[in-house]
PDB file of N, CA and C in Angstrom:
ATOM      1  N   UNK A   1     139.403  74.986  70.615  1.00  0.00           N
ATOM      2  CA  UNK A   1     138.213  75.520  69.966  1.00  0.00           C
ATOM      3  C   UNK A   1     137.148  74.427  69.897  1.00  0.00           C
ATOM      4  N   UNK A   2     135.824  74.675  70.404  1.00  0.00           N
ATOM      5  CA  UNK A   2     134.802  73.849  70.044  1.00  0.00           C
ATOM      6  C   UNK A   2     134.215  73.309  69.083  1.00  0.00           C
ATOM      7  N   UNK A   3     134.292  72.316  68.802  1.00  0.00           N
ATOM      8  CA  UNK A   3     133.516  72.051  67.136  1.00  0.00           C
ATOM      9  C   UNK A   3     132.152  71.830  67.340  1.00  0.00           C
ATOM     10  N   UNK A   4     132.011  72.466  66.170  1.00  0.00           N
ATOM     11  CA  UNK A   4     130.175  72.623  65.794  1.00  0.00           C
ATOM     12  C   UNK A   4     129.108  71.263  65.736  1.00  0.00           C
ATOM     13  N   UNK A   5     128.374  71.118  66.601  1.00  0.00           N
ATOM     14  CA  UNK A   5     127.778  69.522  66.437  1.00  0.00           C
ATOM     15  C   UNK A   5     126.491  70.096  65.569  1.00  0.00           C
ATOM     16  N   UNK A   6     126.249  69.286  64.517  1.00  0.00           N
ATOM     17  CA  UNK A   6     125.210  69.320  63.826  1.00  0.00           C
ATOM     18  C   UNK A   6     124.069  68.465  64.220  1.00  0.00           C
ATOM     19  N   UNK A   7     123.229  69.328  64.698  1.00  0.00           N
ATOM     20  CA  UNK A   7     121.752  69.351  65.385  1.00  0.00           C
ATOM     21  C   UNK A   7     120.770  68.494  64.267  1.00  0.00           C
ATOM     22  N   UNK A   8     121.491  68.106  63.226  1.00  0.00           N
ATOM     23  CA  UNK A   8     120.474  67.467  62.778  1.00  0.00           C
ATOM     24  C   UNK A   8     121.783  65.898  62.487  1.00  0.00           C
ATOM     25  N   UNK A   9     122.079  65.757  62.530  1.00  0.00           N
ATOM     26  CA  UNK A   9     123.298  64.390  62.936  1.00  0.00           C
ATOM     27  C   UNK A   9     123.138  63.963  64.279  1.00  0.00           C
ATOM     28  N   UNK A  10     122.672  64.736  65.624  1.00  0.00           N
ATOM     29  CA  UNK A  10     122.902  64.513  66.622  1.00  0.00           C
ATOM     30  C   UNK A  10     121.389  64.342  66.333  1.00  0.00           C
ATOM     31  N   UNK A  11     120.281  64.515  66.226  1.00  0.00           N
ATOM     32  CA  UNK A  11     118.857  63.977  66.062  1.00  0.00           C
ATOM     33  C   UNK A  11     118.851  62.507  65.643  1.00  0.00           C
ATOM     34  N   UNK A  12     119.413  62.323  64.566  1.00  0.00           N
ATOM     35  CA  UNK A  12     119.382  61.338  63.482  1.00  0.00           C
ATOM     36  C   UNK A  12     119.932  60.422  64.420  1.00  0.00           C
ATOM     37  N   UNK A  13     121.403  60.310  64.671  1.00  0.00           N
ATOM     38  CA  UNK A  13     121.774  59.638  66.028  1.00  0.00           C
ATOM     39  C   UNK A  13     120.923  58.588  66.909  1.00  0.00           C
ATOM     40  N   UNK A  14     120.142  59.997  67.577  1.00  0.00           N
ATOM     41  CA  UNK A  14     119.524  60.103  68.879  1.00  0.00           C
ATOM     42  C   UNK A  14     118.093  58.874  68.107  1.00  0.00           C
ATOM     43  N   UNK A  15     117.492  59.354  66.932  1.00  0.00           N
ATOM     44  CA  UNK A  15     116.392  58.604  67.215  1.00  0.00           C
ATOM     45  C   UNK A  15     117.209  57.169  65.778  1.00  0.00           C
ATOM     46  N   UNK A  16     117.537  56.999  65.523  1.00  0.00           N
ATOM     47  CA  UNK A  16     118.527  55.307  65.256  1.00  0.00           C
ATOM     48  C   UNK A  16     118.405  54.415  66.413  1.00  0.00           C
ATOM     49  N   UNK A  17     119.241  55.289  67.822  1.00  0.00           N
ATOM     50  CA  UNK A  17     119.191  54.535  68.899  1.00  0.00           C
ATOM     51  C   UNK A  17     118.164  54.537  69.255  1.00  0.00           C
ATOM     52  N   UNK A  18     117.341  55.198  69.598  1.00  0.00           N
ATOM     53  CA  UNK A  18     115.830  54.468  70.140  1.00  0.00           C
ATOM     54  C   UNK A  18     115.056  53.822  69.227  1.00  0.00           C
ATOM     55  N   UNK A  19     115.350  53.594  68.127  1.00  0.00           N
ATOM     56  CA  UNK A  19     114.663  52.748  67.299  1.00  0.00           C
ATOM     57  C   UNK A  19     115.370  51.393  67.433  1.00  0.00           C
ATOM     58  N   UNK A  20     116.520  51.189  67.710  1.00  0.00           N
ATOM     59  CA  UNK A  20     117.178  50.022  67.827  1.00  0.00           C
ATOM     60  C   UNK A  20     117.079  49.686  69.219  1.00  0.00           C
ATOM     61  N   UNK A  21     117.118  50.411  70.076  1.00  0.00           N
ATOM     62  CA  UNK A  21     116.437  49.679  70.893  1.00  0.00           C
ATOM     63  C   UNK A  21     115.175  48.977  71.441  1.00  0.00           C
ATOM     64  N   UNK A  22     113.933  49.374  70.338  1.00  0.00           N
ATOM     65  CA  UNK A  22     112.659  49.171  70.536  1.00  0.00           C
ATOM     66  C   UNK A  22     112.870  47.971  69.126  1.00  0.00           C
ATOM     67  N   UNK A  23     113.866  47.266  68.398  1.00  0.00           N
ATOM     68  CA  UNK A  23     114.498  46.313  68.129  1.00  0.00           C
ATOM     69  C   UNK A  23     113.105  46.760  66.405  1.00  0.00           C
ATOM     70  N   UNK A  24     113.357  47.735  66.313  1.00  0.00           N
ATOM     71  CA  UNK A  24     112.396  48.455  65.017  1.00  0.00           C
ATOM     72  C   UNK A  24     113.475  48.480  63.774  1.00  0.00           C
ATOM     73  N   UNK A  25     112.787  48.307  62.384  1.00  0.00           N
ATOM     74  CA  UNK A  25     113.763  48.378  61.720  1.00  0.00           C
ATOM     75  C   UNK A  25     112.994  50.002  60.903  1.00  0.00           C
ATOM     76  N   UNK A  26     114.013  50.634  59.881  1.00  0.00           N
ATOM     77  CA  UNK A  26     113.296  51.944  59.099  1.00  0.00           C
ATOM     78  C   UNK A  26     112.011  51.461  58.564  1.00  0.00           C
ATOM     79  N   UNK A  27     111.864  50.512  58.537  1.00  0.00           N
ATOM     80  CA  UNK A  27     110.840  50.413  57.746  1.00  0.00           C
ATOM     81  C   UNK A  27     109.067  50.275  58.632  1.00  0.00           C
ATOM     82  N   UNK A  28     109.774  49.733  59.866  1.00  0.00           N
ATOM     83  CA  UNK A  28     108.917  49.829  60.853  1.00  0.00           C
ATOM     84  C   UNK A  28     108.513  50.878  61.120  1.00  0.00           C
ATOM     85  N   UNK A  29     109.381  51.861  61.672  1.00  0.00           N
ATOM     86  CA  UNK A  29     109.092  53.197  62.412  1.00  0.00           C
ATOM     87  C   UNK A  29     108.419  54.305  61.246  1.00  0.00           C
ATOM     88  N   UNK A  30     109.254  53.955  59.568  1.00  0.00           N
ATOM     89  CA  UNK A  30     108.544  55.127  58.600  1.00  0.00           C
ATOM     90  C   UNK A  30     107.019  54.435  58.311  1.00  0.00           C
ATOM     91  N   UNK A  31     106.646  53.495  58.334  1.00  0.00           N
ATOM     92  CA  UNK A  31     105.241  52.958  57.792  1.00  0.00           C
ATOM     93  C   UNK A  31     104.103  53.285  59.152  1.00  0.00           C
ATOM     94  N   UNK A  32     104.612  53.095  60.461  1.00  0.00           N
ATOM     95  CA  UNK A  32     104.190  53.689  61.868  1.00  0.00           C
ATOM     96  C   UNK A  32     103.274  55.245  61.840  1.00  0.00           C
ATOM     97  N   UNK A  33     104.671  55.806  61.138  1.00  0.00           N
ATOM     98  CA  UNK A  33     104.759  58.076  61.367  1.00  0.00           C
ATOM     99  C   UNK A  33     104.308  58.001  60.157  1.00  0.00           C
ATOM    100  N   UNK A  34     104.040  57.381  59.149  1.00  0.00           N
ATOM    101  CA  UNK A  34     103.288  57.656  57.733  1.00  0.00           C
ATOM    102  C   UNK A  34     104.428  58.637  57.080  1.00  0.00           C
ATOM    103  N   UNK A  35     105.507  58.134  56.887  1.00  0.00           N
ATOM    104  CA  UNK A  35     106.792  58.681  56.185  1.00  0.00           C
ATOM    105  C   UNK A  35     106.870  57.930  55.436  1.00  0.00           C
ATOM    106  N   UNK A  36     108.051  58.467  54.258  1.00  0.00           N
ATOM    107  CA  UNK A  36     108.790  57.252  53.458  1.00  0.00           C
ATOM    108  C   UNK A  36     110.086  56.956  53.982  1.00  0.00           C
ATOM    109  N   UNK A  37     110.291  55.664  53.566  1.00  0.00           N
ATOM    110  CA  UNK A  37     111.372  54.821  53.821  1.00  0.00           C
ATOM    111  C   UNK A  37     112.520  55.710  53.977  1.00  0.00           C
ATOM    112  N   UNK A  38     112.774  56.770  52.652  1.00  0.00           N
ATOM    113  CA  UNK A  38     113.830  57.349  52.296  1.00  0.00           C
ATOM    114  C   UNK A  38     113.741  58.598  52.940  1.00  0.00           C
ATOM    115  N   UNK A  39     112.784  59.260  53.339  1.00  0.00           N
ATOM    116  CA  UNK A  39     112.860  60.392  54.391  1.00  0.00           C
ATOM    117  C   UNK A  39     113.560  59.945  55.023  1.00  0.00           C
ATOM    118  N   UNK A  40     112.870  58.983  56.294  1.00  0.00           N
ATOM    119  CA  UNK A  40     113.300  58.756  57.615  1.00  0.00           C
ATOM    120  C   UNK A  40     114.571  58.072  57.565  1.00  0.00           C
ATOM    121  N   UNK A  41     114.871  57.364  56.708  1.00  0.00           N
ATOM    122  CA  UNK A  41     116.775  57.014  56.413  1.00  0.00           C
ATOM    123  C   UNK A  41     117.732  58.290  56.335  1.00  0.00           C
ATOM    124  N   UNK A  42     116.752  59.178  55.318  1.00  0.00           N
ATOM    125  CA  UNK A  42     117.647  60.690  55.617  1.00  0.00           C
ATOM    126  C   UNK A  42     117.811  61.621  57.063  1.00  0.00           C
ATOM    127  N   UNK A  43     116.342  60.989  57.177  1.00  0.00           N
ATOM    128  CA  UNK A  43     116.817  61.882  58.799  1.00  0.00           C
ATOM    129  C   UNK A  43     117.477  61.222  60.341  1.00  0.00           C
ATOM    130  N   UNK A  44     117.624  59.858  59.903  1.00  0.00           N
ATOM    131  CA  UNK A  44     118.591  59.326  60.475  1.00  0.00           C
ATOM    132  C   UNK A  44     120.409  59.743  60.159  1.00  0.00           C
ATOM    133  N   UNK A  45     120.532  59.818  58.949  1.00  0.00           N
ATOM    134  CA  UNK A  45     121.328  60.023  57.977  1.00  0.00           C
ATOM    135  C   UNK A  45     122.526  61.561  58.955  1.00  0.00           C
ATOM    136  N   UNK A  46     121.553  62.241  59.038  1.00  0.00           N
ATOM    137  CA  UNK A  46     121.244  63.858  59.526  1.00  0.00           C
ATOM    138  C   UNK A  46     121.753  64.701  58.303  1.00  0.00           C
ATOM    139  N   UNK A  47     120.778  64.013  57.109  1.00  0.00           N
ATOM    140  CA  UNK A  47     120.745  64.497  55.668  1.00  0.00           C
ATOM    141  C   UNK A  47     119.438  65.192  55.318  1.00  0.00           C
ATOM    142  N   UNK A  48     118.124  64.893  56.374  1.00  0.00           N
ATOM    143  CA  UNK A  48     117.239  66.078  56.625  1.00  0.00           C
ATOM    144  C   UNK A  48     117.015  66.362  58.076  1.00  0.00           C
ATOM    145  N   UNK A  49     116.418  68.057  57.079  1.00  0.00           N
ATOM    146  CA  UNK A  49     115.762  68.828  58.423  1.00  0.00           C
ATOM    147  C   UNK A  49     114.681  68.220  58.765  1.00  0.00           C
ATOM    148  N   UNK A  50     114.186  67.776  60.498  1.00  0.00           N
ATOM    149  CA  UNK A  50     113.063  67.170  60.432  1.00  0.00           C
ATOM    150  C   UNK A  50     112.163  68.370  61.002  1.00  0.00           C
ATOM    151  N   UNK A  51     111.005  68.241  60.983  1.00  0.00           N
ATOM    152  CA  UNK A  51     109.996  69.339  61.583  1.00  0.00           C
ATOM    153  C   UNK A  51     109.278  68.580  62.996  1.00  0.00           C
ATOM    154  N   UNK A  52     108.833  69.577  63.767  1.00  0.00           N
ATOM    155  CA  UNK A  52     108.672  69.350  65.092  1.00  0.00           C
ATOM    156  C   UNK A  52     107.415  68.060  64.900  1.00  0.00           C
ATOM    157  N   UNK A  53     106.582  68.370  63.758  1.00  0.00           N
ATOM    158  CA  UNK A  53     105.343  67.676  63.559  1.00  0.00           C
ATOM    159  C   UNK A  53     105.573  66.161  63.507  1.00  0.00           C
ATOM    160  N   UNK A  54     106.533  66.126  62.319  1.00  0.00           N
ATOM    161  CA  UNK A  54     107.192  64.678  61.960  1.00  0.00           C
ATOM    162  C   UNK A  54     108.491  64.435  63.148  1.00  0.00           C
ATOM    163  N   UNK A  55     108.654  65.105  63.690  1.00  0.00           N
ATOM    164  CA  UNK A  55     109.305  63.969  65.013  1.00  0.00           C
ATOM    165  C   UNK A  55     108.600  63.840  65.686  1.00  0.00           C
ATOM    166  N   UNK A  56     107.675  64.169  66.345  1.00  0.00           N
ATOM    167  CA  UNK A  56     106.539  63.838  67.151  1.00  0.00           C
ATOM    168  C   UNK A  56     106.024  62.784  66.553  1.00  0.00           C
ATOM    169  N   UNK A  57     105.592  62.488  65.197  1.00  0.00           N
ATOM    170  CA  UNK A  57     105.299  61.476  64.497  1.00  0.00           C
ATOM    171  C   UNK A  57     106.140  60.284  64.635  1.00  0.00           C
ATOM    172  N   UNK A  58     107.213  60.398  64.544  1.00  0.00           N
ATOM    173  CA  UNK A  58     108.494  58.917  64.650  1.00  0.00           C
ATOM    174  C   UNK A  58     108.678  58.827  66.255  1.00  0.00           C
ATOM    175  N   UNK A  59     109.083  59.746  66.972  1.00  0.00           N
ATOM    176  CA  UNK A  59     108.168  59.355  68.127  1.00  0.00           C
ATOM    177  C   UNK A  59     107.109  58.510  68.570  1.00  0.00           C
ATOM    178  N   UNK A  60     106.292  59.016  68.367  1.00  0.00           N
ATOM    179  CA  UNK A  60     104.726  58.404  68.746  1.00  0.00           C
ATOM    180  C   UNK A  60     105.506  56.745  68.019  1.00  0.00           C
ATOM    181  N   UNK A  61     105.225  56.802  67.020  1.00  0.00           N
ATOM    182  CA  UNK A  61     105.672  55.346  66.238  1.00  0.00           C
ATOM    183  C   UNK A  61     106.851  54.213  67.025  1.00  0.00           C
ATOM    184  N   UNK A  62     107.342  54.957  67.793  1.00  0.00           N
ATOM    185  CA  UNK A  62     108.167  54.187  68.821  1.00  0.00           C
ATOM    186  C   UNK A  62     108.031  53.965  70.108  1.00  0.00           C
ATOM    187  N   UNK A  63     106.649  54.446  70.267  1.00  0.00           N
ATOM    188  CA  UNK A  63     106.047  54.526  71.665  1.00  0.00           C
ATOM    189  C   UNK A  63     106.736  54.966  72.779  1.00  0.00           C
ATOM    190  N   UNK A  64     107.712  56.576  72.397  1.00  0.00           N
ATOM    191  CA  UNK A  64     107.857  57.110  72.938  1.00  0.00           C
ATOM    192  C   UNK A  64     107.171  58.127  73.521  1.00  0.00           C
ATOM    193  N   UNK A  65     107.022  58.253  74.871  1.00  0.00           N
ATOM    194  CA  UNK A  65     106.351  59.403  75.927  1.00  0.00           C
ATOM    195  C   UNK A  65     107.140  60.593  76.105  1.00  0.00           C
ATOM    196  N   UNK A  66     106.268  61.751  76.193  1.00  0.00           N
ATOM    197  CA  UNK A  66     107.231  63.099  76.563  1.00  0.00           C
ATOM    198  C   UNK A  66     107.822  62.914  77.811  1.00  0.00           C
ATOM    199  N   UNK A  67     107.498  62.128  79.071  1.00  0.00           N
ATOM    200  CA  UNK A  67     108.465  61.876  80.053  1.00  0.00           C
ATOM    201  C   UNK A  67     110.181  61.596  79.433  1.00  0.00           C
ATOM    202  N   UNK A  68     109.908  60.379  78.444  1.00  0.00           N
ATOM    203  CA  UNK A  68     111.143  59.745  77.882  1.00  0.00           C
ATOM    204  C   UNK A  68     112.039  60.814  76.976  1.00  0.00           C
ATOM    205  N   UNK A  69     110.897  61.815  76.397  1.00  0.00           N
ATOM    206  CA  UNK A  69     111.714  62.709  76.024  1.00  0.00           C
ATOM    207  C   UNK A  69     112.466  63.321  76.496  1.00  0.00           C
ATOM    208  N   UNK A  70     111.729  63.995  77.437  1.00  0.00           N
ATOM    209  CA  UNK A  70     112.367  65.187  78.433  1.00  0.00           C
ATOM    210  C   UNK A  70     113.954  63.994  79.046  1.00  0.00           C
ATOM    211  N   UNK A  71     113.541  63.010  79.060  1.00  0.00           N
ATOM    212  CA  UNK A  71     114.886  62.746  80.331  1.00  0.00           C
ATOM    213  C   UNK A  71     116.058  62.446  79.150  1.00  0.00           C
ATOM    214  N   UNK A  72     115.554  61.463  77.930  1.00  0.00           N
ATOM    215  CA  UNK A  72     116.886  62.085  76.723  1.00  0.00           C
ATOM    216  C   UNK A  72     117.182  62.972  76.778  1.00  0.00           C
ATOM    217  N   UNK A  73     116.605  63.926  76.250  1.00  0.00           N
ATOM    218  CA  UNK A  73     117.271  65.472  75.586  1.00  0.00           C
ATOM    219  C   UNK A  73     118.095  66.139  77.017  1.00  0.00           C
ATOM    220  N   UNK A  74     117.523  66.076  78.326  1.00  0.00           N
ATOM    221  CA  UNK A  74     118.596  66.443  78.828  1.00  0.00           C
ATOM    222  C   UNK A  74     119.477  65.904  80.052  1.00  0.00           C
ATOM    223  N   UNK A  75     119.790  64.542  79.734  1.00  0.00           N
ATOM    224  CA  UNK A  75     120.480  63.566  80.585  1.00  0.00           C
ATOM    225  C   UNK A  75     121.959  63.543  79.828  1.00  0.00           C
ATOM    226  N   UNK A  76     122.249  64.288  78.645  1.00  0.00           N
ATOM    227  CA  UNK A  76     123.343  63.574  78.404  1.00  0.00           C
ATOM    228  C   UNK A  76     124.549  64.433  79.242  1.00  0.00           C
ATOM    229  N   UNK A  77     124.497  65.464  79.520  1.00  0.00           N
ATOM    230  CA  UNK A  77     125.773  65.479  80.631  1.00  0.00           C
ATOM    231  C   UNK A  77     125.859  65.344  82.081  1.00  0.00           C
ATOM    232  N   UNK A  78     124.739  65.116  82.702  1.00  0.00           N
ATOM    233  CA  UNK A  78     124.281  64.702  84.330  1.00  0.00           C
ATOM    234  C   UNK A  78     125.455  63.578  84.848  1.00  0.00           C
ATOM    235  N   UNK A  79     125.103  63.473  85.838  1.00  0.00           N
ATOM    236  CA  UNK A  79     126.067  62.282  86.939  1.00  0.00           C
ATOM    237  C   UNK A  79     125.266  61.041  86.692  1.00  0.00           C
ATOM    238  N   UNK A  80     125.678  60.023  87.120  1.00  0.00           N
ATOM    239  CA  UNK A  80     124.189  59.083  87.341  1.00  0.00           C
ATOM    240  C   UNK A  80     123.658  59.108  88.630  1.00  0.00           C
ATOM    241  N   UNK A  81     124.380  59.680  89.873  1.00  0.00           N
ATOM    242  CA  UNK A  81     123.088  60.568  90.493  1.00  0.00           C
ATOM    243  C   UNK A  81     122.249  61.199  90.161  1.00  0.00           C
ATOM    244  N   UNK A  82     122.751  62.239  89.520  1.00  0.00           N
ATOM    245  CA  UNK A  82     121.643  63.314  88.747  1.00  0.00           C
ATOM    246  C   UNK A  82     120.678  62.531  87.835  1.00  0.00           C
ATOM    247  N   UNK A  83     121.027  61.497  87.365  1.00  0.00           N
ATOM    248  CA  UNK A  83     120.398  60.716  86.353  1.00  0.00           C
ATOM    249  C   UNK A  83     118.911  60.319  86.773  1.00  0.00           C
ATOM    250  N   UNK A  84     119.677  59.820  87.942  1.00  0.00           N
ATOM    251  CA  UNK A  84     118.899  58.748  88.498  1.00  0.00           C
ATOM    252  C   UNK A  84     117.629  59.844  89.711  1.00  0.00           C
ATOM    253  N   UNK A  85     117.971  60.702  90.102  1.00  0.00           N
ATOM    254  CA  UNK A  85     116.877  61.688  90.750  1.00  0.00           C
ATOM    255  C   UNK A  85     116.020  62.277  89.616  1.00  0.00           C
ATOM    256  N   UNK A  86     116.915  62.661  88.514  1.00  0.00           N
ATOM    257  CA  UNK A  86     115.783  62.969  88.051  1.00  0.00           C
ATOM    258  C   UNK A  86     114.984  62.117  87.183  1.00  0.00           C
ATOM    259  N   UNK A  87     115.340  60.900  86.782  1.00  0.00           N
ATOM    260  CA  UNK A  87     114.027  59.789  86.425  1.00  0.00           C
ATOM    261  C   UNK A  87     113.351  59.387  87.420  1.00  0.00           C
ATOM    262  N   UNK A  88     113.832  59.534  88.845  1.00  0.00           N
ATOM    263  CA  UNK A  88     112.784  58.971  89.900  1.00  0.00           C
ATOM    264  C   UNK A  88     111.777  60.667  89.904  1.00  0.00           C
ATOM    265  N   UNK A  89     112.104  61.552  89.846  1.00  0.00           N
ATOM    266  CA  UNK A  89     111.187  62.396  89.521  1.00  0.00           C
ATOM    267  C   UNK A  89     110.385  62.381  88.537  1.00  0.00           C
ATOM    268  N   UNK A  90     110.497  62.218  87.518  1.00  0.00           N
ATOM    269  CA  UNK A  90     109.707  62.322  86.384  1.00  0.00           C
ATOM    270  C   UNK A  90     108.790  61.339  86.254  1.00  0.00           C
ATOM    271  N   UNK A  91     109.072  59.945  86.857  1.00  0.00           N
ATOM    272  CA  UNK A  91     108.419  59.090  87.378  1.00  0.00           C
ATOM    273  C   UNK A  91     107.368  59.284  88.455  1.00  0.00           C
ATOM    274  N   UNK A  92     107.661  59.917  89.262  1.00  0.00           N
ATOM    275  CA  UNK A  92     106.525  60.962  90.559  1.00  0.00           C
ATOM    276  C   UNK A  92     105.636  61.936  89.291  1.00  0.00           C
ATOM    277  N   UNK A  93     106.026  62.814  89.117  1.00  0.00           N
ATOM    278  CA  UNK A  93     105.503  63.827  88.116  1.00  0.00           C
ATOM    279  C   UNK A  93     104.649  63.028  87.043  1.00  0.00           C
ATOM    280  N   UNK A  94     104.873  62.149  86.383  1.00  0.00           N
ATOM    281  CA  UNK A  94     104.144  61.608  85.069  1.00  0.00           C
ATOM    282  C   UNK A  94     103.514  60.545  86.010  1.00  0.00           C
ATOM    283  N   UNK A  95     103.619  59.569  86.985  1.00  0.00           N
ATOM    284  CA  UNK A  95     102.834  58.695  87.539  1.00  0.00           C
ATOM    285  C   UNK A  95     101.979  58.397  88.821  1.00  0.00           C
ATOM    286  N   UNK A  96     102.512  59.421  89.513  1.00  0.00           N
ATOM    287  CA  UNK A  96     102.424  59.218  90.816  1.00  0.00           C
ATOM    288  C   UNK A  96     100.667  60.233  91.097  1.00  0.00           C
ATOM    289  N   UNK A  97     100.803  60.415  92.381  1.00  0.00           N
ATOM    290  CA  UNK A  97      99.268  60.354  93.061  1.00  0.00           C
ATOM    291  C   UNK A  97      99.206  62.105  92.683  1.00  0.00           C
ATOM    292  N   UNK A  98      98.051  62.284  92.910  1.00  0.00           N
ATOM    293  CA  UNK A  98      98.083  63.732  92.741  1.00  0.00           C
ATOM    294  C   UNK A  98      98.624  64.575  94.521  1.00  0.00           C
ATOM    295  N   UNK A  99      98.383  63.811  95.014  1.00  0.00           N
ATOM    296  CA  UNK A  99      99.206  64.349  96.908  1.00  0.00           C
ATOM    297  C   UNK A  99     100.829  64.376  96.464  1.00  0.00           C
ATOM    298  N   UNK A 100     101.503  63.421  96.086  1.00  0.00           N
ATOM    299  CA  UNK A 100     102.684  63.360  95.326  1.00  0.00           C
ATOM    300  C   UNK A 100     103.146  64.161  94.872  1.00  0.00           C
ATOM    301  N   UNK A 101     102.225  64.527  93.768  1.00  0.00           N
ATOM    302  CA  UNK A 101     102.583  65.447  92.324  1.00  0.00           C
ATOM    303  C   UNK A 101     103.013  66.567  93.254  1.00  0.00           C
ATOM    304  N   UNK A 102     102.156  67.233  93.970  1.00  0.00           N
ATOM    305  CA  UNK A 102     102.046  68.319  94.544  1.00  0.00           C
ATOM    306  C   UNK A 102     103.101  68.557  95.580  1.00  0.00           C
ATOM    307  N   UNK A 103     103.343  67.952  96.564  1.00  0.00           N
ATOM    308  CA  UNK A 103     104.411  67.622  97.031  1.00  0.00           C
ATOM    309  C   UNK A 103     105.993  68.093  96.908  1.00  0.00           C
ATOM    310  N   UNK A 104     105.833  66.493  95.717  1.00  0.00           N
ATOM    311  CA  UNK A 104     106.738  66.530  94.719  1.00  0.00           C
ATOM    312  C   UNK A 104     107.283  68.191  94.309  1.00  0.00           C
ATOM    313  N   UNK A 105     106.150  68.449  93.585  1.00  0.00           N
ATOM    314  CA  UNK A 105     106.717  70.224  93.037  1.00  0.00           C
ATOM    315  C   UNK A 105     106.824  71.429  93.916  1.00  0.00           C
ATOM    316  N   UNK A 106     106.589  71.290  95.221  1.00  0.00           N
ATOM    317  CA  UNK A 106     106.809  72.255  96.309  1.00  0.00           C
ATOM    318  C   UNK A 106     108.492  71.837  96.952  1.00  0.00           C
ATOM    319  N   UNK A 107     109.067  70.841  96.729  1.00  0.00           N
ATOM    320  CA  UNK A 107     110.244  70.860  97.129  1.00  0.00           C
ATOM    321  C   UNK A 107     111.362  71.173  95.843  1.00  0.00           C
ATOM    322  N   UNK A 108     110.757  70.835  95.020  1.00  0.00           N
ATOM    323  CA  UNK A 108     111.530  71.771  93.712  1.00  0.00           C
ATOM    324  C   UNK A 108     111.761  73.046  93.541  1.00  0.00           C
ATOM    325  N   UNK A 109     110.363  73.511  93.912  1.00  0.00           N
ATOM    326  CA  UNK A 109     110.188  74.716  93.977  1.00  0.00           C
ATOM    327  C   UNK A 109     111.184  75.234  94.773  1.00  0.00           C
ATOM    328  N   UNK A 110     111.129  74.936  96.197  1.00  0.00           N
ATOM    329  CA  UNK A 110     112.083  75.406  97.020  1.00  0.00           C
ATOM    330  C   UNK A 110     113.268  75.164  97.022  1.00  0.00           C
ATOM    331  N   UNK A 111     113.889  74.227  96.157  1.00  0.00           N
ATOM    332  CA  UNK A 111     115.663  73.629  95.966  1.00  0.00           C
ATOM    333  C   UNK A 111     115.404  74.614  94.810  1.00  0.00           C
ATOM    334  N   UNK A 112     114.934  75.340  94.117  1.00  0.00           N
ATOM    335  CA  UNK A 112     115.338  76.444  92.937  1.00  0.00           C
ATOM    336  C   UNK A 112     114.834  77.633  93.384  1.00  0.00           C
ATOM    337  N   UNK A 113     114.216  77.955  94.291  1.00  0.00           N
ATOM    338  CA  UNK A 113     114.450  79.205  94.608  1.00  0.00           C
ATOM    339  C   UNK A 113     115.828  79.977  95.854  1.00  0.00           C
TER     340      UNK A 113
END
């Protein structure tokens, strides 16, 4: 039987580690998103619900990009092939030339249809 992962433990988690890796302490990232100390400990905690507004907020405060988002939220069961195509994509898509971009999304297009 599957056990239930709590979506707000697995948040809390998720942004701890990117705060420790941007070598931030709570106090950094809540004074950043204009939180308190004790929110953002709770929602590390996954003792609150956070709202889409205020993670976008602790976000931003960690100088995280929606590229970086998108490839967290759904890298965690991929290969590191898969890993790795799709950050060299998202990398084309968020940086690359606009001949690229275009390109780029016509062969997607066609590997999903």
């Amino acid at each position: 039987m599957r056990q239930k992962v709590d979506i707000r433990k697995s948040v809390g988690a998720w942004l701890r580690e990117i705060r420790r890796e941007n070598g931030l302490t709570q106090e950094d990232v809540a004074e950043k998103a204009g939180v308190s100390v004790k929110y953002y400990s709770e929602v590390e905690r996954g003792l609150r619900n956070i709202t889409i507004g205020n993670l976008q907020k602790l976000l931003r405060s960690m100088n995280v990009n929606k590229e970086e988002v998108i490839r967290l939220l759904i890298t965690e069961n991929l290969s590191e092939d898969d890993k790795a195509i799709l950050s060299l994509t998202i990398r084309i898509l968020s940086k690359g030339r606009r001949k690229t971009k275009s390109q780029t999304r016509q062969i997607l297009q066609a590997l999903a249809d």
